[in-house]
Protein backbone atom coordinates (compact mmCIF):
# COMPACT_ATOMS: atom_id res chain seq x y z
CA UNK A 1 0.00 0.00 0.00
CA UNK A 2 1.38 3.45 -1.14
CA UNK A 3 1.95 6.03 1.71
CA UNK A 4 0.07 9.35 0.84
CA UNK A 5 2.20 12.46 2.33
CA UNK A 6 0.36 16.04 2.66
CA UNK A 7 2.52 17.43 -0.23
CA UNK A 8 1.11 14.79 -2.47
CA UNK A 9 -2.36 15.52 -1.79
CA UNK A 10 -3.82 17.19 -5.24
CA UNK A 11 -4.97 21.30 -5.03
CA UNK A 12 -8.42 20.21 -4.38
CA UNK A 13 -7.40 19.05 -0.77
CA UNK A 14 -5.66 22.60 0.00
CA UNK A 15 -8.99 23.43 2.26
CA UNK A 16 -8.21 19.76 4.27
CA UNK A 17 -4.60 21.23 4.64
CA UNK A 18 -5.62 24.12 6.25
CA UNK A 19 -7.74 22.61 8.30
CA UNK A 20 -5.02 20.29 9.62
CA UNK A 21 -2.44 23.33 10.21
CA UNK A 22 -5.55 25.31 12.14
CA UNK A 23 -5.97 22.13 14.48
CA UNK A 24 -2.24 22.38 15.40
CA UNK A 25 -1.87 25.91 15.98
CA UNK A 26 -5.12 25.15 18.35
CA UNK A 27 -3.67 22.07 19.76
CA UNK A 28 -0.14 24.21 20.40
CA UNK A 29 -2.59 27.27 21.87
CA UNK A 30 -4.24 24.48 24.71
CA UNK A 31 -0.51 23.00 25.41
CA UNK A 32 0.83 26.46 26.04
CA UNK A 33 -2.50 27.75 28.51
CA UNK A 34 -2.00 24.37 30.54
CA UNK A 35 1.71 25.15 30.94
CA UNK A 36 1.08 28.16 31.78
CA UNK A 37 -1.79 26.80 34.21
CA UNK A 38 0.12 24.42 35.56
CA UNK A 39 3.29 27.13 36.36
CA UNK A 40 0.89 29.10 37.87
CA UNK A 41 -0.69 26.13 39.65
CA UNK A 42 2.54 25.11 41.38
CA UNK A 43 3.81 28.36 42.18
CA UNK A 44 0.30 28.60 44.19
CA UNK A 45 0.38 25.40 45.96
CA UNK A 46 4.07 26.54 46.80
CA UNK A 47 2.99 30.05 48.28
CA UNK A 48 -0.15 27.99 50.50
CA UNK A 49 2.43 25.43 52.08
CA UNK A 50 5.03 28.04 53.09
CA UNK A 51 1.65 30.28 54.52
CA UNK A 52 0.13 27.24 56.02
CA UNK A 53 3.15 26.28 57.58
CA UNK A 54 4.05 29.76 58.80
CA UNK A 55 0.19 30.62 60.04
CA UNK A 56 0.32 27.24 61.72
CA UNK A 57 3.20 27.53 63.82
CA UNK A 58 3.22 31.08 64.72
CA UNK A 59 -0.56 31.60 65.50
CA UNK A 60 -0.09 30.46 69.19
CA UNK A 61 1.81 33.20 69.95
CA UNK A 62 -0.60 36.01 69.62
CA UNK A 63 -2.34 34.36 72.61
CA UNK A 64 -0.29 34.06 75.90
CA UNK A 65 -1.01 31.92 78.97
CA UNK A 66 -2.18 33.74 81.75
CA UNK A 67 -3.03 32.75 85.34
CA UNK A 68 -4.99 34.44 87.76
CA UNK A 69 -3.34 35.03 91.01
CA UNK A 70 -4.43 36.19 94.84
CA UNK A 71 -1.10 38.59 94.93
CA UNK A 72 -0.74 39.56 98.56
CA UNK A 73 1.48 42.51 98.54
CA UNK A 74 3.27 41.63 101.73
CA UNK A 75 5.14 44.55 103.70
CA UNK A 76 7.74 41.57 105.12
CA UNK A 77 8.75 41.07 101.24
CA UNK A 78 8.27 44.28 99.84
CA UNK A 79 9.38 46.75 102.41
CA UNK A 80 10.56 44.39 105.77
CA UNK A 81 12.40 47.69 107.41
CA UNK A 82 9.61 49.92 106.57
CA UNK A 83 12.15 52.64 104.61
CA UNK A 84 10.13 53.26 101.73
CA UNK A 85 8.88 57.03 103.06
CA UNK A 86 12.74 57.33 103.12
CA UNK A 87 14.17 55.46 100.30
CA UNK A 88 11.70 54.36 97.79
CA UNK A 89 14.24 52.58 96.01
CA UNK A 90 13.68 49.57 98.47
CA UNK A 91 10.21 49.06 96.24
CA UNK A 92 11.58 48.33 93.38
CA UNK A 93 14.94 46.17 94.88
CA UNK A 94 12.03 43.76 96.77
CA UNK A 95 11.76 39.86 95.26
CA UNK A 96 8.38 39.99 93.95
CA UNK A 97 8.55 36.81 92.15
CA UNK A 98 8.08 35.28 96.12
CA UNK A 99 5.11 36.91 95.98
CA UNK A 100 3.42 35.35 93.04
CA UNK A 101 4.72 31.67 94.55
CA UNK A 102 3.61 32.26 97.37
CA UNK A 103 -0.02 33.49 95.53
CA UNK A 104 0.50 30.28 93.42
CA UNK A 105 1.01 27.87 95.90
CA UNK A 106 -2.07 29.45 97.78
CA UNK A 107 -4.17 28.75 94.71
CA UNK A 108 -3.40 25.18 94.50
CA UNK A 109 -3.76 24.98 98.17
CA UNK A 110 0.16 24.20 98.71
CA UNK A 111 1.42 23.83 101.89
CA UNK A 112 4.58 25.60 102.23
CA UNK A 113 6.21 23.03 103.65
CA UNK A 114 5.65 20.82 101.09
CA UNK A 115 9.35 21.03 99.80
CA UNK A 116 8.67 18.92 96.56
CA UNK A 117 5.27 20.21 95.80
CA UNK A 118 7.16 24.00 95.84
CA UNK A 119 9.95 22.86 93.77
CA UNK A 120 7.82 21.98 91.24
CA UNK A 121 6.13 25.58 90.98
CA UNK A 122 9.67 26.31 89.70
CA UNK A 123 9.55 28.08 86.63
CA UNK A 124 5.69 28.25 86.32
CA UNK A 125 5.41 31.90 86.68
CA UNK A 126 7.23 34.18 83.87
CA UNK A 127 9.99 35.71 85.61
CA UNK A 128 8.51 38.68 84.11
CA UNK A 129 6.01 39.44 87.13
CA UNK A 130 8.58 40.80 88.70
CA UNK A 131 8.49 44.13 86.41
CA UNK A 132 4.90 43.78 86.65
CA UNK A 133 4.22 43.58 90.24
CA UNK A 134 6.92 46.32 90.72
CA UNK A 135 5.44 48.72 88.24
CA UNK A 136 2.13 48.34 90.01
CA UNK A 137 3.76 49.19 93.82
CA UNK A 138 6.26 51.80 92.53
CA UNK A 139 2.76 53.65 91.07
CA UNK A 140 0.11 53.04 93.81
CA UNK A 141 2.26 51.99 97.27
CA UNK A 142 -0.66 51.48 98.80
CA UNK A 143 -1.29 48.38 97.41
CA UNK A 144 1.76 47.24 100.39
CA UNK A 145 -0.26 45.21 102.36
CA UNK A 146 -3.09 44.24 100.57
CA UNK A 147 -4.27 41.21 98.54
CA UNK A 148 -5.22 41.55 94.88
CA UNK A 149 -6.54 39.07 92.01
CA UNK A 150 -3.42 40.09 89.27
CA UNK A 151 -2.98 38.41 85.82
CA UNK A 152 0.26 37.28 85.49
CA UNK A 153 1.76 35.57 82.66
CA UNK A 154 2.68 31.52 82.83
CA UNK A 155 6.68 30.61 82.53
CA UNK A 156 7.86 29.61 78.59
CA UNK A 157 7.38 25.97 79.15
CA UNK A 158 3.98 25.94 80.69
CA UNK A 159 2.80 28.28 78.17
CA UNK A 160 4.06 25.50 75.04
CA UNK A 161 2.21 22.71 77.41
CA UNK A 162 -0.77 24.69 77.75
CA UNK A 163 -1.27 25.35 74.07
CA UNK A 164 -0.13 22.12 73.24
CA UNK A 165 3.43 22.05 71.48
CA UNK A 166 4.91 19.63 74.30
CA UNK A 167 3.96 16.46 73.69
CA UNK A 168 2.72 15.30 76.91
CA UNK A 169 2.31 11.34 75.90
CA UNK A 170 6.54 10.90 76.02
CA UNK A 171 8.33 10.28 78.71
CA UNK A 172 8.50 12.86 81.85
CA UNK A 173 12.60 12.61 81.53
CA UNK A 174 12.36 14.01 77.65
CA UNK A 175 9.89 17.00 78.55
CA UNK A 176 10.32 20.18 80.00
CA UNK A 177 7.38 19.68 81.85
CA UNK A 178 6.95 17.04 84.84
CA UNK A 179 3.88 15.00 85.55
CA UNK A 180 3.00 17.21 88.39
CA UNK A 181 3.12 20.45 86.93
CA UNK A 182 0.62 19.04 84.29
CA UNK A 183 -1.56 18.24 86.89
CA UNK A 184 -1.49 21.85 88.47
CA UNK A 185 -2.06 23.32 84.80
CA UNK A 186 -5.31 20.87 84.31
CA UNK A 187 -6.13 22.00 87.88
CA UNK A 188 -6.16 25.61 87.48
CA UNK A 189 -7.51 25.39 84.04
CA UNK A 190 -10.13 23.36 85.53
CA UNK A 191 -11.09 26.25 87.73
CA UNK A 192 -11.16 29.22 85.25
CA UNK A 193 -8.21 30.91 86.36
CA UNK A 194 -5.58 29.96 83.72
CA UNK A 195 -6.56 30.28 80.14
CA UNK A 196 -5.16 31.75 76.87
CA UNK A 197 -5.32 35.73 75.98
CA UNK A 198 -4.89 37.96 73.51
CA UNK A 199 -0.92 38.72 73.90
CA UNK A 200 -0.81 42.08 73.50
CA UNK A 201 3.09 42.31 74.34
CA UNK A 202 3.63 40.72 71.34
CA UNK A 203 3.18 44.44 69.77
CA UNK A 204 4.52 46.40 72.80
CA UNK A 205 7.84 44.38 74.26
CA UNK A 206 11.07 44.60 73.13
CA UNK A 207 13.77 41.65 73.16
CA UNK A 208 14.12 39.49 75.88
CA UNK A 209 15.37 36.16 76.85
CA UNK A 210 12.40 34.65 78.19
CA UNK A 211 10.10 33.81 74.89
CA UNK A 212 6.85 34.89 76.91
CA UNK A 213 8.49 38.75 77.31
CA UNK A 214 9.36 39.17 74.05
CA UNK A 215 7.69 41.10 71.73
CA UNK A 216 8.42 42.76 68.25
CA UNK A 217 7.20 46.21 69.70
CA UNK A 218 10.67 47.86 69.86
CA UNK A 219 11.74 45.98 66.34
CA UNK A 220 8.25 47.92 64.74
CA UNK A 221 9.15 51.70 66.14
CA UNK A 222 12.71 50.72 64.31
CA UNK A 223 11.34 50.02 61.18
CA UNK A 224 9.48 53.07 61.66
CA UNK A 225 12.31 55.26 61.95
CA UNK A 226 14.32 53.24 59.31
CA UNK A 227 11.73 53.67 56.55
CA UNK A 228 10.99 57.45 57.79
CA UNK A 229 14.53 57.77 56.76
CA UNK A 230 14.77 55.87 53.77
CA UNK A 231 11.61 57.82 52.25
CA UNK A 232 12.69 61.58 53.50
CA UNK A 233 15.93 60.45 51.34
CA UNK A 234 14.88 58.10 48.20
CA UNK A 235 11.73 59.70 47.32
CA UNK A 236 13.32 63.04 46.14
CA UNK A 237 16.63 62.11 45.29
CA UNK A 238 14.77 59.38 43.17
CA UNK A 239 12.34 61.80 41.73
CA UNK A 240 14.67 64.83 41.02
CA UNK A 241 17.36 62.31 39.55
CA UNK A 242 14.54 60.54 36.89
CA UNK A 243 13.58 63.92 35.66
CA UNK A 244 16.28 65.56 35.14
CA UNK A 245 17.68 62.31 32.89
CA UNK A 246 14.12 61.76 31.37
CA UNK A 247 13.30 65.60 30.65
CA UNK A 248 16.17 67.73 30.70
CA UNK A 249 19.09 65.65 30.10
CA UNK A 250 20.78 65.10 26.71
CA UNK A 251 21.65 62.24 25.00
CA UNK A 252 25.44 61.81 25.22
CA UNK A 253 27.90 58.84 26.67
CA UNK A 254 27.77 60.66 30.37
CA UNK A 255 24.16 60.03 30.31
CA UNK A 256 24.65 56.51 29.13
CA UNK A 257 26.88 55.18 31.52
CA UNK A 258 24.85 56.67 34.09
CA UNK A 259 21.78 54.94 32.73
CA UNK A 260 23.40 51.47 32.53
CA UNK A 261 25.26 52.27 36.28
CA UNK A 262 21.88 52.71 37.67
CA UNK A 263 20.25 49.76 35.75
CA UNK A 264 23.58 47.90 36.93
CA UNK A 265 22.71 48.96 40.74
CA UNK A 266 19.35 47.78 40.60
CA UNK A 267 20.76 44.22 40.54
CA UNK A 268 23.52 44.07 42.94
CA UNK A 269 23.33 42.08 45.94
CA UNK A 270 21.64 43.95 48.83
CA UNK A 271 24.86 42.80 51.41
CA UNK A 272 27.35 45.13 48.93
CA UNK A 273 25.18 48.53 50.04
CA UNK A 274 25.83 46.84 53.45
CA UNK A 275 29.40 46.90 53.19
CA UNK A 276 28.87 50.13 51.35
CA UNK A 277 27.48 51.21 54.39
CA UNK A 278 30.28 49.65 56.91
CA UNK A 279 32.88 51.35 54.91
CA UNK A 280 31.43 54.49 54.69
CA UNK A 281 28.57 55.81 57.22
CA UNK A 282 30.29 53.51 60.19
CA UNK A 283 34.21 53.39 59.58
CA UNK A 284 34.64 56.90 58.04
CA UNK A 285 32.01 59.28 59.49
CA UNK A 286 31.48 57.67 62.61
CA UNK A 287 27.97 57.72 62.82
CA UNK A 288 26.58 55.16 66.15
CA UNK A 289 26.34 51.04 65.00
CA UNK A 290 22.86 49.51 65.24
CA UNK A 291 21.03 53.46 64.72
CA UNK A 292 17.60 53.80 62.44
CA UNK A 293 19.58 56.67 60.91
CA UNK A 294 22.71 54.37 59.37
CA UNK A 295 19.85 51.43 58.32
CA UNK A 296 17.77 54.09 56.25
CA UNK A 297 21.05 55.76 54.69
CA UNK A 298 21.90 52.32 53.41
CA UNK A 299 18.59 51.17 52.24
CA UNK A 300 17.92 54.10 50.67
CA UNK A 301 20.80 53.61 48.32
CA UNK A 302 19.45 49.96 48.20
CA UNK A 303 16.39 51.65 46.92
CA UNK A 304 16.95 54.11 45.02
CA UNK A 305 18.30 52.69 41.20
CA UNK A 306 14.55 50.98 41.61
CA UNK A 307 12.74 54.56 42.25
CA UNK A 308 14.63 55.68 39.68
CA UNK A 309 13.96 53.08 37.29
CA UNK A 310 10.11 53.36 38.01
CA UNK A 311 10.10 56.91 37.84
CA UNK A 312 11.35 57.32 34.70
CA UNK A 313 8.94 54.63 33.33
CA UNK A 314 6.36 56.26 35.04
CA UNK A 315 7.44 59.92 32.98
CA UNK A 316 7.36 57.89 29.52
CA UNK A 317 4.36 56.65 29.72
CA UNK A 318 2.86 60.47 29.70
CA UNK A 319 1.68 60.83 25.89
CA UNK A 320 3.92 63.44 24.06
CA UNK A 321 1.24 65.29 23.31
CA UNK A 322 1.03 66.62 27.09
CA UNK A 323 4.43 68.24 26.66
CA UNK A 324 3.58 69.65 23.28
CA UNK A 325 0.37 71.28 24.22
CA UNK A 326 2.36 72.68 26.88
CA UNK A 327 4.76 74.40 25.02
CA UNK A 328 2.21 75.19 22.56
CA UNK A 329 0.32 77.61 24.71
CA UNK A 330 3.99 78.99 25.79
CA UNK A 331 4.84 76.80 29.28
CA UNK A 332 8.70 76.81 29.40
CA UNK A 333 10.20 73.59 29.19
CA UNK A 334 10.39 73.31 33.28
CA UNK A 335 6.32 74.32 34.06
CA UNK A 336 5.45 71.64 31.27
CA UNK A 337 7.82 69.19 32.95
CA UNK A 338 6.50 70.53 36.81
CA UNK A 339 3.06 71.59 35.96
CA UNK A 340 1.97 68.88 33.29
CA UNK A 341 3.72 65.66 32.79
CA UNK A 342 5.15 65.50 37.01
CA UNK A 343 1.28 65.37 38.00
CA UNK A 344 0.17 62.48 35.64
CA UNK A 345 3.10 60.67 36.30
CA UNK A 346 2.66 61.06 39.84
CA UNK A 347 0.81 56.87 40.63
CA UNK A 348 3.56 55.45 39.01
CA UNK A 349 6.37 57.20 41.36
CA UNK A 350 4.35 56.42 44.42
CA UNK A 351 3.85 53.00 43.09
CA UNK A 352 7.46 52.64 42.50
CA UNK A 353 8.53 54.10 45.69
CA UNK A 354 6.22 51.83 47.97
CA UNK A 355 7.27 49.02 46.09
CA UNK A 356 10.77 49.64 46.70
CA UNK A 357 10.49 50.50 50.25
CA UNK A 358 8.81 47.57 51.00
CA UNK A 359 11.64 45.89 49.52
CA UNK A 360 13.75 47.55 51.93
CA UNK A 361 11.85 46.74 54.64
CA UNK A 362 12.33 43.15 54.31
CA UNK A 363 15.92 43.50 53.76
CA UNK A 364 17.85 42.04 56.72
CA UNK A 365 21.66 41.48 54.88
CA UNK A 366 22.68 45.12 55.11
CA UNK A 367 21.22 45.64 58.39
CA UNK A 368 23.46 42.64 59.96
CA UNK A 369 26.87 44.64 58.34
CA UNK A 370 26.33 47.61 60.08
CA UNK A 371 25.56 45.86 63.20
CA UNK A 372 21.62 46.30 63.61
CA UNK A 373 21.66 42.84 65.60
CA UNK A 374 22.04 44.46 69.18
CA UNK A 375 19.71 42.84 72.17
CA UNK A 376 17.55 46.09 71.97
CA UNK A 377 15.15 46.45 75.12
CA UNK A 378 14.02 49.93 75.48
CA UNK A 379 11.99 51.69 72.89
CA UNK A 380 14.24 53.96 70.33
CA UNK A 381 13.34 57.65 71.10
CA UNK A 382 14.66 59.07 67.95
CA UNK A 383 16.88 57.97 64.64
CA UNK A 384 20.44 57.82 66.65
CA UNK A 385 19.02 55.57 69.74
CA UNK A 386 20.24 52.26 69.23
CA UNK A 387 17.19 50.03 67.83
CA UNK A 388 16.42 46.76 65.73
CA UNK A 389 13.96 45.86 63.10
CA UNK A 390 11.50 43.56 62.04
CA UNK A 391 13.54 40.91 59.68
CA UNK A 392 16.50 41.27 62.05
CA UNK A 393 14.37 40.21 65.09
CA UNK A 394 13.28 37.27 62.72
CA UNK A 395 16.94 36.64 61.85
CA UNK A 396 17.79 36.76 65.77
CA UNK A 397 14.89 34.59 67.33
CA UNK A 398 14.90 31.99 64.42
CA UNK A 399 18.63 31.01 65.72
CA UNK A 400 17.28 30.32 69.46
CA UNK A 401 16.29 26.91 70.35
CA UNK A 402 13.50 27.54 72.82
CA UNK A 403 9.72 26.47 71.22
CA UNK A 404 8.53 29.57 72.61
CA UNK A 405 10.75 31.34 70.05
CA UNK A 406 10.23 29.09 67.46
CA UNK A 407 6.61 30.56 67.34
CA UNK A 408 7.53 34.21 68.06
CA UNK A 409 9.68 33.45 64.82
CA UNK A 410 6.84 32.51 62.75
CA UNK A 411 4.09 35.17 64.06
CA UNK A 412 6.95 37.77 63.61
CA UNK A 413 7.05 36.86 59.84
CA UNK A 414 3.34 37.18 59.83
CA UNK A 415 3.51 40.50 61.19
CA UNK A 416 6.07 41.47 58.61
CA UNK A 417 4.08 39.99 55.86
CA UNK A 418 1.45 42.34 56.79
CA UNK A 419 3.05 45.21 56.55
CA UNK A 420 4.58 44.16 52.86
CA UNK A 421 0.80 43.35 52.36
CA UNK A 422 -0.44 47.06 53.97
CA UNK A 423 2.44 48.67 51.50
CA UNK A 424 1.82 46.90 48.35
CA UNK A 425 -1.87 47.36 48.89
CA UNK A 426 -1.41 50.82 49.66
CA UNK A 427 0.66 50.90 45.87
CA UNK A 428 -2.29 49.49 43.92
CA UNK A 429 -5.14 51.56 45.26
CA UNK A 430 -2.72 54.98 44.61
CA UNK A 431 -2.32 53.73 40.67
CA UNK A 432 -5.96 52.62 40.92
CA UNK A 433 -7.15 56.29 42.00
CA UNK A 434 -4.86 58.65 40.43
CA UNK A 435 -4.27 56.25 36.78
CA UNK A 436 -5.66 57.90 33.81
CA UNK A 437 -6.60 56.44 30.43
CA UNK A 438 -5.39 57.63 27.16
């Protein structure tokens, strides 16, 4: 039997032939959308595990075991001289973690005699109550001598048990928990005076070593400061530097090596600017290590070949005929450039500039250089105080070993994620309201 090949086919069969070539270009046009489907498709199953996995281990921590004590504000512990009309220091040198044991052991009805029972109430108050019963007698000391119902907050490891990241079916030698402590957490929980709250600290404490005290307050007010920095210096730099190269500069090799310099910048790793910044801001002017001010002079660098970049796209896309008219009714160069084109332009520079300082915000490579990885307590008061930031607290509590940490690491990284969520969202509803059609 003869094989009949599609050039053989006589004229009469040229409609057959195109009928064939339409079914592959078809059949090509269906491969290509399910590749593309499928890209899509496992880029998005990507993005939900690493979400899943982050919402799922860092949820806990934005609630924060709490146990409701009988604090009696004894005058033996507090004050056992009396010299606090005298020297009120002596309220805030007294041991005020005693006090909460002592309230503790009266809630389980401990005996304080009971040498094993009090050992094991070791650890189950936050060594934290002892700012917080302080703070309460240094501001009212009439409290001395009373008893009050106080909140406190449960030690790291009772906290994990409570919300159930110890696994309490292993062995008591392999936990951090024992057998009896378990049985006073089911006991008070039992009674409705130790249960799970909103942990507000999260948003208001500063680094600590106890995972219950810590917060990402202090790391928030120093991205604050950073990107106060980093905008008060990108934004017009960026702006001034776009127009004069898009509007008023001419063509000539200067112009071109700056043009491929700045497209050149946009792509070098983020840990040179830090070096940059080392070299420059720290060794040779002097400025203070681990200051909002030094972080926002180097990310703004970071930053600025992409405002640049943006801006100038943003000035092209501004139809010609804008600048023309202009001049046609006898602006000067400058008012068509200021008065005209600047304003339409003007959603695509803020879109560029939130875009790239939400880049810089999650930049934590430069920040470690110029040594932004201090154990920062107190809140910054201004843009030389020595403060840390959001992905450096990340970088700093994903290193410690502690479970508490582990989820302050991962509800840290939600925070952040909100805030590059906040920003971007920000960037679409400006190009959304100012945008104009041509």
């Amino acid at each position: 039997m003869t094989d009949v090949t599609l050039d053989s086919l006589p004229v009469a069969t040229a409609p057959a032939r195109r009928d064939i070539g339409i079914r592959k270009r078809y059949a090509a046009e269906r491969r290509f959308r399910f590749y593309g489907l499928a890209a899509i498709s496992v880029g998005l199953i990507f993005l939900a595990v690493m979400l899943v996995t982050i919402v799922g281990k860092g949820y806990t921590s934005f609630m924060q075991t709490s146990i409701l004590l009988p604090i009696t504000f004894d005058a033996k512990v507090i004050d056992p001289q009396n010299k606090r009309e005298t020297d009120p220091s002596v309220l805030i040198k007294a041991n005020y973690p005693n006090l909460a044991r002592d309230a503790l052991a009266t809630r389980l009805g401990i005996s304080k005699d009971d040498k094993p029972q009090i050992a094991a109430l070791k650890g189950f108050v936050s060594d934290g109550v002892r700012v917080q019963l302080r703070d309460m007698v240094v501001a009212d000391p009439s409290l001395i001598g009373q008893t009050r119902d106080v909140w406190v907050l449960a030690g790291a490891n009772i906290d994990s048990a409570f919300k159930g990241q110890i696994d309490l079916d292993v062995a008591e030698g392999n936990r951090k928990v024992s057998d009896r402590q378990v049985g006073f957490i089911d006991k008070l929980r039992d009674e409705g005076v130790m249960e799970g709250k909103f942990n507000t600290g999260l948003f208001t404490y500063g680094a600590s070593s106890r995972p219950e005290t810590s917060g990402v307050g202090v790391a928030i007010i120093g991205s604050f400061y950073m990107m106060l920095i980093v905008l008060l210096l990108a934004l017009p730099i960026g702006v001034a530097a776009s127009i004069y190269l898009e509007e008023f500069a001419k063509k000539s090799r200067l112009t071109d090596i700056i043009e491929v310099n700045i497209n050149n910048l946009a792509a070098v790793p983020s840990i040179v600017f830090g070096l940059l910044g080392l070299a420059i801001f720290l060794n040779f002017f002097g400025l203070p290590r681990s200051a909002p001010l030094v972080g926002g002079l180097v990310l703004a660098l970071l930053v600025l070949p992409t405002i640049i970049i943006a801006s100038r796209a943003a000035l092209k896309a501004v139809p010609p005929s804008i600048r023309e008219a202009a001049l046609g009714v006898g602006a000067s160069k400058q008012q068509a450039v200021f008065h005209h084109v600047l304003p339409l332009a003007m959603p695509g520079i803020l879109t560029g500039t939130i875009i790239g300082m939400a880049h810089a915000l999650g930049e934590t490579a430069p920040l470690l250089l110029i040594g932004m990885v201090a154990f920062i307590v107190d809140v910054p008061h201004g843009v030389t105080d020595a403060a840390t930031v959001l992905p450096v607290q990340i970088f700093l509590w994903s290193d410690l070993p502690e479970v508490g940490f582990q989820a302050k690491t991962s509800a840290a990284i939600i925070v952040l994620l909100a805030f590059l969520l906040i920003m971007n969202g920000a960037a679409i509803l400006l190009r959304k309201r100012f945008e104009r059609r041509w």
